[in-house]
PDB file of N, CA and C in Angstrom:
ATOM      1  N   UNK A   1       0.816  -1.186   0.000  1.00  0.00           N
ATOM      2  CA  UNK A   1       0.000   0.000   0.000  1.00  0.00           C
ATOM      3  C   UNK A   1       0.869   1.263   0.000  1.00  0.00           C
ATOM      4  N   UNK A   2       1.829   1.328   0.709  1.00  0.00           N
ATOM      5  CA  UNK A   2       2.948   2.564   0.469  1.00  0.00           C
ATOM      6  C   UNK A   2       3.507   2.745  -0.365  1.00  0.00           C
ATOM      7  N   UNK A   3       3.844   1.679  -1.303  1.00  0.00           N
ATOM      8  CA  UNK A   3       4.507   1.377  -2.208  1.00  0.00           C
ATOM      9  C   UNK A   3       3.799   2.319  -3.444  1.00  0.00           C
ATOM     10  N   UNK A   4       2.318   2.452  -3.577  1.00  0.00           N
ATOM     11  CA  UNK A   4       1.349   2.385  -4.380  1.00  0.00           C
ATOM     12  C   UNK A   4       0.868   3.782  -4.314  1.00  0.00           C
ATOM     13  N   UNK A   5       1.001   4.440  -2.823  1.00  0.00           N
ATOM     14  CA  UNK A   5       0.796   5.621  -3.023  1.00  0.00           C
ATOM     15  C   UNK A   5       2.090   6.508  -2.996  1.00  0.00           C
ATOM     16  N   UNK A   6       3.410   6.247  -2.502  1.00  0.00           N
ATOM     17  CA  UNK A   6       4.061   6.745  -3.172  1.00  0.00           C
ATOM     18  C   UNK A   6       5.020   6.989  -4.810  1.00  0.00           C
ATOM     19  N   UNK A   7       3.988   5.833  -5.305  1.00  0.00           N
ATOM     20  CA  UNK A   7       4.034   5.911  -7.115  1.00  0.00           C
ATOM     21  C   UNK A   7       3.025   7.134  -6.977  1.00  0.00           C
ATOM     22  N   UNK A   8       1.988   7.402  -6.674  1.00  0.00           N
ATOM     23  CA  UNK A   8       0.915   8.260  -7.059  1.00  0.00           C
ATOM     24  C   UNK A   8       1.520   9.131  -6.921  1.00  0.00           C
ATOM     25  N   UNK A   9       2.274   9.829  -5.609  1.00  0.00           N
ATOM     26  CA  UNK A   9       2.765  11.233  -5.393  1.00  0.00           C
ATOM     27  C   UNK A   9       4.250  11.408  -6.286  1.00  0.00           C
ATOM     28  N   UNK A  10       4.499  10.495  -6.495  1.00  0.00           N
ATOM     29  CA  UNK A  10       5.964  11.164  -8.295  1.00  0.00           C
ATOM     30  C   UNK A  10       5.346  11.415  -8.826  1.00  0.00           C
ATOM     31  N   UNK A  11       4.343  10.563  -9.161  1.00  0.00           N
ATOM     32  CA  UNK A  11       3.088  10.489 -10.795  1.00  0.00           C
ATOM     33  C   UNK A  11       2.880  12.115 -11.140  1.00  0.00           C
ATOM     34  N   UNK A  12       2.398  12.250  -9.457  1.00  0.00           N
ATOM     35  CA  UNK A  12       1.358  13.810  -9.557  1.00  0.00           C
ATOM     36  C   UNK A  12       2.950  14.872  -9.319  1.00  0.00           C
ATOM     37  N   UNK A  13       3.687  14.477  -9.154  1.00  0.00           N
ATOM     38  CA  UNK A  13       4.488  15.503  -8.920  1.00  0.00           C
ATOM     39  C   UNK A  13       5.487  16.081 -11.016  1.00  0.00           C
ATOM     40  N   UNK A  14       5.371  14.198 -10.952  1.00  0.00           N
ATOM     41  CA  UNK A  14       5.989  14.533 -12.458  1.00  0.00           C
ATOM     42  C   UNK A  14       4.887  15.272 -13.468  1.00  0.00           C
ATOM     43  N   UNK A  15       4.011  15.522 -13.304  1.00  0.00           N
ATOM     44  CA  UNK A  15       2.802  15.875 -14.196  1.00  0.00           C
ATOM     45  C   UNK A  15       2.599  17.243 -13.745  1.00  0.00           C
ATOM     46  N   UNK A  16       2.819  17.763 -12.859  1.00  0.00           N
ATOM     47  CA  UNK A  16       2.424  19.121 -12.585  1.00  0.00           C
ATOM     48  C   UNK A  16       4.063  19.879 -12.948  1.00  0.00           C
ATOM     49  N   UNK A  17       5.413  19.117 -12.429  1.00  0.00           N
ATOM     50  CA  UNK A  17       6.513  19.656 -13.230  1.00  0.00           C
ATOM     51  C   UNK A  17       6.193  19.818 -14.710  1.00  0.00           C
ATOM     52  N   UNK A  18       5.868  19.186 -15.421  1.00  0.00           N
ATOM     53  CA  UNK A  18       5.685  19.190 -17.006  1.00  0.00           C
ATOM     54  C   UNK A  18       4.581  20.156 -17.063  1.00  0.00           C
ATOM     55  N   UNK A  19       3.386  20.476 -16.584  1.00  0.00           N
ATOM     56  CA  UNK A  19       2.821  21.548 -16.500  1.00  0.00           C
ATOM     57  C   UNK A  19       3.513  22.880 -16.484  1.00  0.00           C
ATOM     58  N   UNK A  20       4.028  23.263 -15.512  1.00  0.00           N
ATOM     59  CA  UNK A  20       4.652  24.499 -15.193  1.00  0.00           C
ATOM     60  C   UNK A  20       5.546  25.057 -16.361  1.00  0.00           C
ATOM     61  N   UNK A  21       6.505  23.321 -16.808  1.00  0.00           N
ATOM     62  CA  UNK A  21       7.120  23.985 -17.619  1.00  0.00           C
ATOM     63  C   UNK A  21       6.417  24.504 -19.002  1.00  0.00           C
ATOM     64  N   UNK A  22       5.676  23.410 -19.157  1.00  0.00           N
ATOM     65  CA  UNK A  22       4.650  24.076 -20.206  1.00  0.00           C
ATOM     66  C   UNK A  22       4.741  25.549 -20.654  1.00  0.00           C
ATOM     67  N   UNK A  23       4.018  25.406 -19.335  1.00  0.00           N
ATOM     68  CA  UNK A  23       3.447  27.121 -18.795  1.00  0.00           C
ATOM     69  C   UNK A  23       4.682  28.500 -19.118  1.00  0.00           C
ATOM     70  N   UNK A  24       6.207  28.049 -18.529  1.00  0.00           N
ATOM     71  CA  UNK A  24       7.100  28.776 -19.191  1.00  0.00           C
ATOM     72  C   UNK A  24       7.550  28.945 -20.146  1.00  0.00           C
ATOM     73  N   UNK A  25       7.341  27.360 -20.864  1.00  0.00           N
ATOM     74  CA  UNK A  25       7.916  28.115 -22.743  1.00  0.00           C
ATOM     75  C   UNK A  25       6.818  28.699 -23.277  1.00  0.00           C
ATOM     76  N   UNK A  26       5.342  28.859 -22.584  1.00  0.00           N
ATOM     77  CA  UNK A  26       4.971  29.634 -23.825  1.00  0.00           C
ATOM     78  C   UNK A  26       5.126  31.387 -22.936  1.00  0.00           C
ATOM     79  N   UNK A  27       5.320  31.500 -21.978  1.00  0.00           N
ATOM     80  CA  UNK A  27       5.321  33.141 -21.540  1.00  0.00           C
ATOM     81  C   UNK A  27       6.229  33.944 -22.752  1.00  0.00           C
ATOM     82  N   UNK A  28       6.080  34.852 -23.021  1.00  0.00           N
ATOM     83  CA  UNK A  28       7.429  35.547 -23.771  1.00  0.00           C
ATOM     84  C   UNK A  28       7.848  36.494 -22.909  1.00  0.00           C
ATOM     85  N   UNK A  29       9.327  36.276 -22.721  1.00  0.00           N
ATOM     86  CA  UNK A  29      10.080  37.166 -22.111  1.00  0.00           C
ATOM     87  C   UNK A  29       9.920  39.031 -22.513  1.00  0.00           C
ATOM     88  N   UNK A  30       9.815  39.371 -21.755  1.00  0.00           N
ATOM     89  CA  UNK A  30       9.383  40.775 -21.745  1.00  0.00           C
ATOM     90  C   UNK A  30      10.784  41.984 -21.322  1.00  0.00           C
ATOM     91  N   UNK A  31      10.990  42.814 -21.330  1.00  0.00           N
ATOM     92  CA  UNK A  31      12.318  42.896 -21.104  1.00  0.00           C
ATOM     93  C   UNK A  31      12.067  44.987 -20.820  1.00  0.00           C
ATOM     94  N   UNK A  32      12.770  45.415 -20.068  1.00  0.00           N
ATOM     95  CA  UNK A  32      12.445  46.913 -19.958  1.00  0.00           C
ATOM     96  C   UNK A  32      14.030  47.609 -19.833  1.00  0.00           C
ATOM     97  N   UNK A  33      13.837  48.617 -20.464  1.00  0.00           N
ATOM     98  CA  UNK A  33      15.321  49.413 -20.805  1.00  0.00           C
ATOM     99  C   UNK A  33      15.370  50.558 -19.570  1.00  0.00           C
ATOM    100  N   UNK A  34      16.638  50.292 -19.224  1.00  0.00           N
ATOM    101  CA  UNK A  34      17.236  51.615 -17.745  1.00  0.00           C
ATOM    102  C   UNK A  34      17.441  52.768 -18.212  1.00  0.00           C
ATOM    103  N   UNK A  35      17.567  53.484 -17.481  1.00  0.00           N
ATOM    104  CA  UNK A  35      18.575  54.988 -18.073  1.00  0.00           C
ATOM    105  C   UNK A  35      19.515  54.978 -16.602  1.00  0.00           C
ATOM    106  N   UNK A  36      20.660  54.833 -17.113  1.00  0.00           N
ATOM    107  CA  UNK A  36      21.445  54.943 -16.083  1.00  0.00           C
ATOM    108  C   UNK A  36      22.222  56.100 -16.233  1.00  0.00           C
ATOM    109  N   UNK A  37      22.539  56.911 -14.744  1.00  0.00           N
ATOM    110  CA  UNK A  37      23.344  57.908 -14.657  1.00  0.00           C
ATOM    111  C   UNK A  37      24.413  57.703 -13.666  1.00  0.00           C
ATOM    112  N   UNK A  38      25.790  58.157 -13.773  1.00  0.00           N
ATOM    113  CA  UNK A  38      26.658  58.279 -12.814  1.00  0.00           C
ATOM    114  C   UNK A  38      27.704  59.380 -12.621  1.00  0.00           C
ATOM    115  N   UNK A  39      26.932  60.550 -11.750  1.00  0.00           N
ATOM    116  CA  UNK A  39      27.744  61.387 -11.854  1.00  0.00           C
ATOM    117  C   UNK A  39      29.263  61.978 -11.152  1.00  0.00           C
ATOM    118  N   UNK A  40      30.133  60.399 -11.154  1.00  0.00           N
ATOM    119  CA  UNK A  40      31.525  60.514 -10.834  1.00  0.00           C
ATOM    120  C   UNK A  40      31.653  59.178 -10.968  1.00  0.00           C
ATOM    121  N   UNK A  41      32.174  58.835 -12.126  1.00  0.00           N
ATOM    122  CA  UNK A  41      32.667  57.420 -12.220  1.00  0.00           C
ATOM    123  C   UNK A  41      34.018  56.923 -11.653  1.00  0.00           C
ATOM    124  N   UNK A  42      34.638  57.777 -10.739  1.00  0.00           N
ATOM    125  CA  UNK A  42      35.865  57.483  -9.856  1.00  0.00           C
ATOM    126  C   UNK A  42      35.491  57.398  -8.339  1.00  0.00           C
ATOM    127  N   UNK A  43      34.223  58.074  -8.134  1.00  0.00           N
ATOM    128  CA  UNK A  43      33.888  57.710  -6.473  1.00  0.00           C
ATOM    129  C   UNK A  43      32.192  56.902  -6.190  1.00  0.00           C
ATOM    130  N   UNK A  44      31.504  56.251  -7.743  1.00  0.00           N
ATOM    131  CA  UNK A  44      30.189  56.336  -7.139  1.00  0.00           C
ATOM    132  C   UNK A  44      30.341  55.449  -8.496  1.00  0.00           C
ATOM    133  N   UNK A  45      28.939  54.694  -8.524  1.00  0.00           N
ATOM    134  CA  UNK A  45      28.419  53.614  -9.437  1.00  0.00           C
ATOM    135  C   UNK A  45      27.159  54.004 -10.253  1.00  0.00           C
ATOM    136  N   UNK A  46      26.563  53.781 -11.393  1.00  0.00           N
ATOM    137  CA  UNK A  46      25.452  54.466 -11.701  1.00  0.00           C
ATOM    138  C   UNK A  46      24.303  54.079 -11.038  1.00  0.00           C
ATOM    139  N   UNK A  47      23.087  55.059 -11.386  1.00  0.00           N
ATOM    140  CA  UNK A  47      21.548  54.881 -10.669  1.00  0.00           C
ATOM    141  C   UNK A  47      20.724  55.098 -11.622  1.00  0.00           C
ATOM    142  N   UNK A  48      19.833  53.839 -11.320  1.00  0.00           N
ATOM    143  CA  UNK A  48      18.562  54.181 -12.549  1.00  0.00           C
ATOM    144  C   UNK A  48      18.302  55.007 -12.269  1.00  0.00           C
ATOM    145  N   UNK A  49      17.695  56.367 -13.179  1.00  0.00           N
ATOM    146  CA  UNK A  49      16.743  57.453 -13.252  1.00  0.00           C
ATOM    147  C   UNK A  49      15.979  57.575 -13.702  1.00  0.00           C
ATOM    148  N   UNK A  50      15.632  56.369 -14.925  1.00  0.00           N
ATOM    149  CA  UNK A  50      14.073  56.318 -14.982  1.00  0.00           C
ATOM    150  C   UNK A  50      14.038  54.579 -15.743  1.00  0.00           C
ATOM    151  N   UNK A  51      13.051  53.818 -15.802  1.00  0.00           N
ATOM    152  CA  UNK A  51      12.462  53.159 -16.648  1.00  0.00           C
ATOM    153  C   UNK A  51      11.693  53.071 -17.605  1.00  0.00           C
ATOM    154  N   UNK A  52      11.859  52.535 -18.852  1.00  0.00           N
ATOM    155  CA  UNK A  52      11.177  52.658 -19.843  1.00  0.00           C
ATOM    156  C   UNK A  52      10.633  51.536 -20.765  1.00  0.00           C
ATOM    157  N   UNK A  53       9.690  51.347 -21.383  1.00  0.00           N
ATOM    158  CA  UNK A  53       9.423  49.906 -22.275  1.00  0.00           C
ATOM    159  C   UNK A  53      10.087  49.819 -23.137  1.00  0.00           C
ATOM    160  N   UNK A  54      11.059  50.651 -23.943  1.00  0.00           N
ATOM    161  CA  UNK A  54      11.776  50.845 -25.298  1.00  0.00           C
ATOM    162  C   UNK A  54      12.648  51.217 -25.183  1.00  0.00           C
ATOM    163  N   UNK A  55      13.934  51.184 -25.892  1.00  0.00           N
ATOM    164  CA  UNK A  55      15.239  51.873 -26.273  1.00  0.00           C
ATOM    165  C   UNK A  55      15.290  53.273 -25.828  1.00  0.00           C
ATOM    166  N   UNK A  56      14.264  53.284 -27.588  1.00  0.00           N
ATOM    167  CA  UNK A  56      14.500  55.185 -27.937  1.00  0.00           C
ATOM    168  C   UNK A  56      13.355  55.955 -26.586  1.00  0.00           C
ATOM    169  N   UNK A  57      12.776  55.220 -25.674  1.00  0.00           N
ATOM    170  CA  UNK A  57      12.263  55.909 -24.596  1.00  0.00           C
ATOM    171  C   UNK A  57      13.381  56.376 -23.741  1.00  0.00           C
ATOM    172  N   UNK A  58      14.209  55.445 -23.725  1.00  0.00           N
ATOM    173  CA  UNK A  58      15.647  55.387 -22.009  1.00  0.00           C
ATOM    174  C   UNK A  58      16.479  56.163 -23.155  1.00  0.00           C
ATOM    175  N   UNK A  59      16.273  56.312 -24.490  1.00  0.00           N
ATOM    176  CA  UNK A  59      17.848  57.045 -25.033  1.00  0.00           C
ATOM    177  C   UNK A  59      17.383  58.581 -25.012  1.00  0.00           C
ATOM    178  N   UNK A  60      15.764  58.717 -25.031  1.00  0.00           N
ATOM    179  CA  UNK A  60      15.809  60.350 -25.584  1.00  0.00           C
ATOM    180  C   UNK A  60      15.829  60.596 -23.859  1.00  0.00           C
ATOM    181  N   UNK A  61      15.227  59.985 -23.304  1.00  0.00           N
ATOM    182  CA  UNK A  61      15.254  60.527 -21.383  1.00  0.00           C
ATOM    183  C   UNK A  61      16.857  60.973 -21.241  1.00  0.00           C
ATOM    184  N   UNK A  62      17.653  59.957 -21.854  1.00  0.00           N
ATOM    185  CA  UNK A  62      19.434  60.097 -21.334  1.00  0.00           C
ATOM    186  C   UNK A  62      19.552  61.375 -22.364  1.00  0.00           C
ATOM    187  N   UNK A  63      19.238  61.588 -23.252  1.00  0.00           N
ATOM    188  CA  UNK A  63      19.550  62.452 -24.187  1.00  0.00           C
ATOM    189  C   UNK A  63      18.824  64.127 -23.484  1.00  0.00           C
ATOM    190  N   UNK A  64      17.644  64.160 -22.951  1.00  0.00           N
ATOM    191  CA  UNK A  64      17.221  65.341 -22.671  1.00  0.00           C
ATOM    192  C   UNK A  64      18.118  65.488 -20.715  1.00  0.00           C
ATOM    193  N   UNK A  65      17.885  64.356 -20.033  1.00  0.00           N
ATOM    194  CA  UNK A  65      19.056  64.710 -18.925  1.00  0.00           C
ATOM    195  C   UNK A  65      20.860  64.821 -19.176  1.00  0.00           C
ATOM    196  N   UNK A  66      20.990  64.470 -20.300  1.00  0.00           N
ATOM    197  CA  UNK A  66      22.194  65.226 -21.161  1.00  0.00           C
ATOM    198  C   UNK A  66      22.299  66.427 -21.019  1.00  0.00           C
ATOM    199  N   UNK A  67      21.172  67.124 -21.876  1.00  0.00           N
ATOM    200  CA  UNK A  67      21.507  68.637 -22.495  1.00  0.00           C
ATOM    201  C   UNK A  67      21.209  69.270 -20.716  1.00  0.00           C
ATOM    202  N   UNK A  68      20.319  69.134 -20.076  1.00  0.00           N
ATOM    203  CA  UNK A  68      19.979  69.506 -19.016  1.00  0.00           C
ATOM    204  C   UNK A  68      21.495  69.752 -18.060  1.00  0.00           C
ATOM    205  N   UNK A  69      22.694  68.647 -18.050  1.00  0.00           N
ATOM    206  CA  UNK A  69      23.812  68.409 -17.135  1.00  0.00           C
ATOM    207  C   UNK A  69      24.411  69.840 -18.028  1.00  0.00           C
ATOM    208  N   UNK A  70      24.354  69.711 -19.631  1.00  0.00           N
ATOM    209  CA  UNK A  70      25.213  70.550 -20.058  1.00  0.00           C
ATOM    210  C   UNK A  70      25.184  71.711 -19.801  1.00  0.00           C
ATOM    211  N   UNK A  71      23.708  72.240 -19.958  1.00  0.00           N
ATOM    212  CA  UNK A  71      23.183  73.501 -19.777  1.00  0.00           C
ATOM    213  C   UNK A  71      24.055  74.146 -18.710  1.00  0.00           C
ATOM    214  N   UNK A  72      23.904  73.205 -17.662  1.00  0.00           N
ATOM    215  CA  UNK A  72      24.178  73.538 -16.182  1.00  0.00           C
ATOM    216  C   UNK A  72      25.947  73.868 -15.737  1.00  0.00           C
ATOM    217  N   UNK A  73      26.817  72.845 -16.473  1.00  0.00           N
ATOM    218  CA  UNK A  73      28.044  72.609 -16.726  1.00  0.00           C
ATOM    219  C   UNK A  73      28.206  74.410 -17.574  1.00  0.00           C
ATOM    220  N   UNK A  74      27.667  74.430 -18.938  1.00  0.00           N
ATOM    221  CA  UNK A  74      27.760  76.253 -19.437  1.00  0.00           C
ATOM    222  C   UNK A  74      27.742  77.337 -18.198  1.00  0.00           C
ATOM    223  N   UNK A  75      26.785  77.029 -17.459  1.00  0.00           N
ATOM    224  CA  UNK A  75      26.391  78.174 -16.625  1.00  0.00           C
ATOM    225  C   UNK A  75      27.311  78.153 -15.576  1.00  0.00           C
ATOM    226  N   UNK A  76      27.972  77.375 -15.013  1.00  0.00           N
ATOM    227  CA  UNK A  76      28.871  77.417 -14.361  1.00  0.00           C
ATOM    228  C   UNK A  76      30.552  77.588 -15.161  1.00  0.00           C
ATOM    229  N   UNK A  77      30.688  77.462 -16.325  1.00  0.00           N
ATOM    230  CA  UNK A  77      31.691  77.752 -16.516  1.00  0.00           C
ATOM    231  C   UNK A  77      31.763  79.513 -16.568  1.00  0.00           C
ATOM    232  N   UNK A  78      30.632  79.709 -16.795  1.00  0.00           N
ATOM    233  CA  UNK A  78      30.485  81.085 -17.205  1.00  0.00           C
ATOM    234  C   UNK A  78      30.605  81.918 -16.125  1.00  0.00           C
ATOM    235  N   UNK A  79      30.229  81.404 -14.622  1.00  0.00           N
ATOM    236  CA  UNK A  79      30.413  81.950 -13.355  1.00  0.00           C
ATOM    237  C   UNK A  79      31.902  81.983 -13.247  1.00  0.00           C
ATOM    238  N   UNK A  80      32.721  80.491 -13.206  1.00  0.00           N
ATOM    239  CA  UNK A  80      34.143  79.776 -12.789  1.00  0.00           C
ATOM    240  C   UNK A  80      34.731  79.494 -14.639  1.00  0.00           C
ATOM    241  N   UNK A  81      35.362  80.526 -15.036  1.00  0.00           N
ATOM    242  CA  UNK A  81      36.082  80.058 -15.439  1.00  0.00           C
ATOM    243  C   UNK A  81      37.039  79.613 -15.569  1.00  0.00           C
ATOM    244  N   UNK A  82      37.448  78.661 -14.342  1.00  0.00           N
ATOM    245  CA  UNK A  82      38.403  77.362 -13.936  1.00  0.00           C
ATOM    246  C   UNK A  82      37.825  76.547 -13.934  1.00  0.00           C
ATOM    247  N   UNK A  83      36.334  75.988 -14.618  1.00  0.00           N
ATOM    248  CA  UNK A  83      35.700  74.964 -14.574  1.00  0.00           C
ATOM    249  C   UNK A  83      35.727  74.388 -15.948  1.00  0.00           C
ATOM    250  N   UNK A  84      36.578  75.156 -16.814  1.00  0.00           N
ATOM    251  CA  UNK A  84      36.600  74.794 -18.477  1.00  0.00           C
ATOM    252  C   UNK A  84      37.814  73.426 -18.482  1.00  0.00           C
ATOM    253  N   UNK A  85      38.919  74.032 -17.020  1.00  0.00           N
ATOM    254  CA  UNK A  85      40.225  72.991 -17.068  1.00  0.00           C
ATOM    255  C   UNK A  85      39.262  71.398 -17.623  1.00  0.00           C
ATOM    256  N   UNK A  86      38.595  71.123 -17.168  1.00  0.00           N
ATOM    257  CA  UNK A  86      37.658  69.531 -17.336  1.00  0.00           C
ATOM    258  C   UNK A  86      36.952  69.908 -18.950  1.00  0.00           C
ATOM    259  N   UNK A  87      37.021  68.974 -19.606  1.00  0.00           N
ATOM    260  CA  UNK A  87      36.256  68.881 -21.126  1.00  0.00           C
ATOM    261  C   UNK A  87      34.490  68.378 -20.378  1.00  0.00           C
ATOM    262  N   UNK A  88      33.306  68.720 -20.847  1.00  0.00           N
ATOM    263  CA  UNK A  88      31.957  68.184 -20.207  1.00  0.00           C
ATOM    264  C   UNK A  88      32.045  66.779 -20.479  1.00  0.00           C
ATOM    265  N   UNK A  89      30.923  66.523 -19.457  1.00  0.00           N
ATOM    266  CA  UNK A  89      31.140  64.731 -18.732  1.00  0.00           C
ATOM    267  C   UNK A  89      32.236  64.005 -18.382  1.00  0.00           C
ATOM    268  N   UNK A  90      33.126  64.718 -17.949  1.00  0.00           N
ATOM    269  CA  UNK A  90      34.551  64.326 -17.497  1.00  0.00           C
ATOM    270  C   UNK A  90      34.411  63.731 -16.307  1.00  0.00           C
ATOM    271  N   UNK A  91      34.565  62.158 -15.833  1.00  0.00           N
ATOM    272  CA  UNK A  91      33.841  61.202 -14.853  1.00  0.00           C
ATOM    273  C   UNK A  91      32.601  61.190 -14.897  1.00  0.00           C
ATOM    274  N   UNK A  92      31.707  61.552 -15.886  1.00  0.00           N
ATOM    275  CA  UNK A  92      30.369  61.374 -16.180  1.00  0.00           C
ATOM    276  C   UNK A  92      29.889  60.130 -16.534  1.00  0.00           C
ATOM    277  N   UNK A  93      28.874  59.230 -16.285  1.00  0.00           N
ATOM    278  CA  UNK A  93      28.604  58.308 -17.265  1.00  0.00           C
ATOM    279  C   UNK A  93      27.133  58.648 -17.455  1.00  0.00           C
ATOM    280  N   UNK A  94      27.088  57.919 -18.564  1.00  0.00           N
ATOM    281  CA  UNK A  94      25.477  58.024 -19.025  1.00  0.00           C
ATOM    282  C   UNK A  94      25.219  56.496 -20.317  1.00  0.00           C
ATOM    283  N   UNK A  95      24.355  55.738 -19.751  1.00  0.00           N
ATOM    284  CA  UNK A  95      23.998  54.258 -20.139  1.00  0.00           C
ATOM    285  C   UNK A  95      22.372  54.226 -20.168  1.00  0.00           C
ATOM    286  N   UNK A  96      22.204  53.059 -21.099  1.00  0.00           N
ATOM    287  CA  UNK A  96      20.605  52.653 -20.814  1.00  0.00           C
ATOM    288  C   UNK A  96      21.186  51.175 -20.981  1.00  0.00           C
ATOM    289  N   UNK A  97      20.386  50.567 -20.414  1.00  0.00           N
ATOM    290  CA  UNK A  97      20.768  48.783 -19.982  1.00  0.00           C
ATOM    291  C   UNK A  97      19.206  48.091 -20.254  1.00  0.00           C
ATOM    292  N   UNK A  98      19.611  47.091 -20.738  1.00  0.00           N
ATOM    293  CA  UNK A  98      18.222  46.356 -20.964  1.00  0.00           C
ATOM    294  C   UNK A  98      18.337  45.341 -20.198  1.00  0.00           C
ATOM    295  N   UNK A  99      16.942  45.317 -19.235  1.00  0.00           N
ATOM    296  CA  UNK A  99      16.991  44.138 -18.290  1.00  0.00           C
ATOM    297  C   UNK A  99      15.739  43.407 -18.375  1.00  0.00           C
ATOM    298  N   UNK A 100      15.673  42.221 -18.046  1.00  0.00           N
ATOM    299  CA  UNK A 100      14.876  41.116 -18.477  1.00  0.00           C
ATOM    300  C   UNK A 100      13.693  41.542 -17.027  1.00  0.00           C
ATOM    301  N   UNK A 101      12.439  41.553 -17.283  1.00  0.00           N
ATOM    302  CA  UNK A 101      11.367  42.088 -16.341  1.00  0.00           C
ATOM    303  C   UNK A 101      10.629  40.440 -16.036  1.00  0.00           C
ATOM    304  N   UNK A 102      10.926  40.917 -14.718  1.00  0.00           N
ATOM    305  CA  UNK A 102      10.955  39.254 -13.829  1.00  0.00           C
ATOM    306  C   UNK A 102       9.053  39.086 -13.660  1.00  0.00           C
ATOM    307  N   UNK A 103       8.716  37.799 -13.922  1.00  0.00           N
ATOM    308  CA  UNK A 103       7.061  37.798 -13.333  1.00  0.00           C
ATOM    309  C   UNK A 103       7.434  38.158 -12.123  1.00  0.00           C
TER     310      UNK A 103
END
């Protein structure tokens, strides 16, 4: 009798594994793009600043917080001009990363 019901509980265990997996090859992987910023790549690591469903969403976000750093970088050279010694984004980084969006 033990014998008989522990065939039943592989049985049901192997049948619900083959289910699940089922279930994962048909999901399609879904995937969401970062915008990463790091503003000192010698003392600090980057930080998402925003998420997006697409590329050109995380590239124009990096692209308009671009001109925004630059703007800011002008206006201060224009105060300090000892702030020109550095070329702009000098230890700057700026990335978008595509990461796989977990169920």
């Amino acid at each position: 009798m033990v014998g008989v019901c522990q065939n039943n509980i592989e049985t049901a265990i192997k049948e619900w594994d083959k289910k699940r997996d089922m279930k994962t090859d048909k999901q399609t992987t879904e995937y969401v793009y970062e915008f990463l910023y790091n503003p000192c790549t010698c003392e600090s690591v980057s930080q998402t600043v925003s998420i997006h469903k697409t590329q050109r969403g995380a590239e124009m976000a990096m692209e308009f917080h671009r001109n925004e750093v630059l703007k800011e970088w002008m206006r201060e050279c224009s105060e300090y001009p000892s702030a020109k010694e550095y070329p702009f984004g000098f230890h700057k980084d700026w990335s978008v990363r595509k990461s796989k969006l977990m169920p």
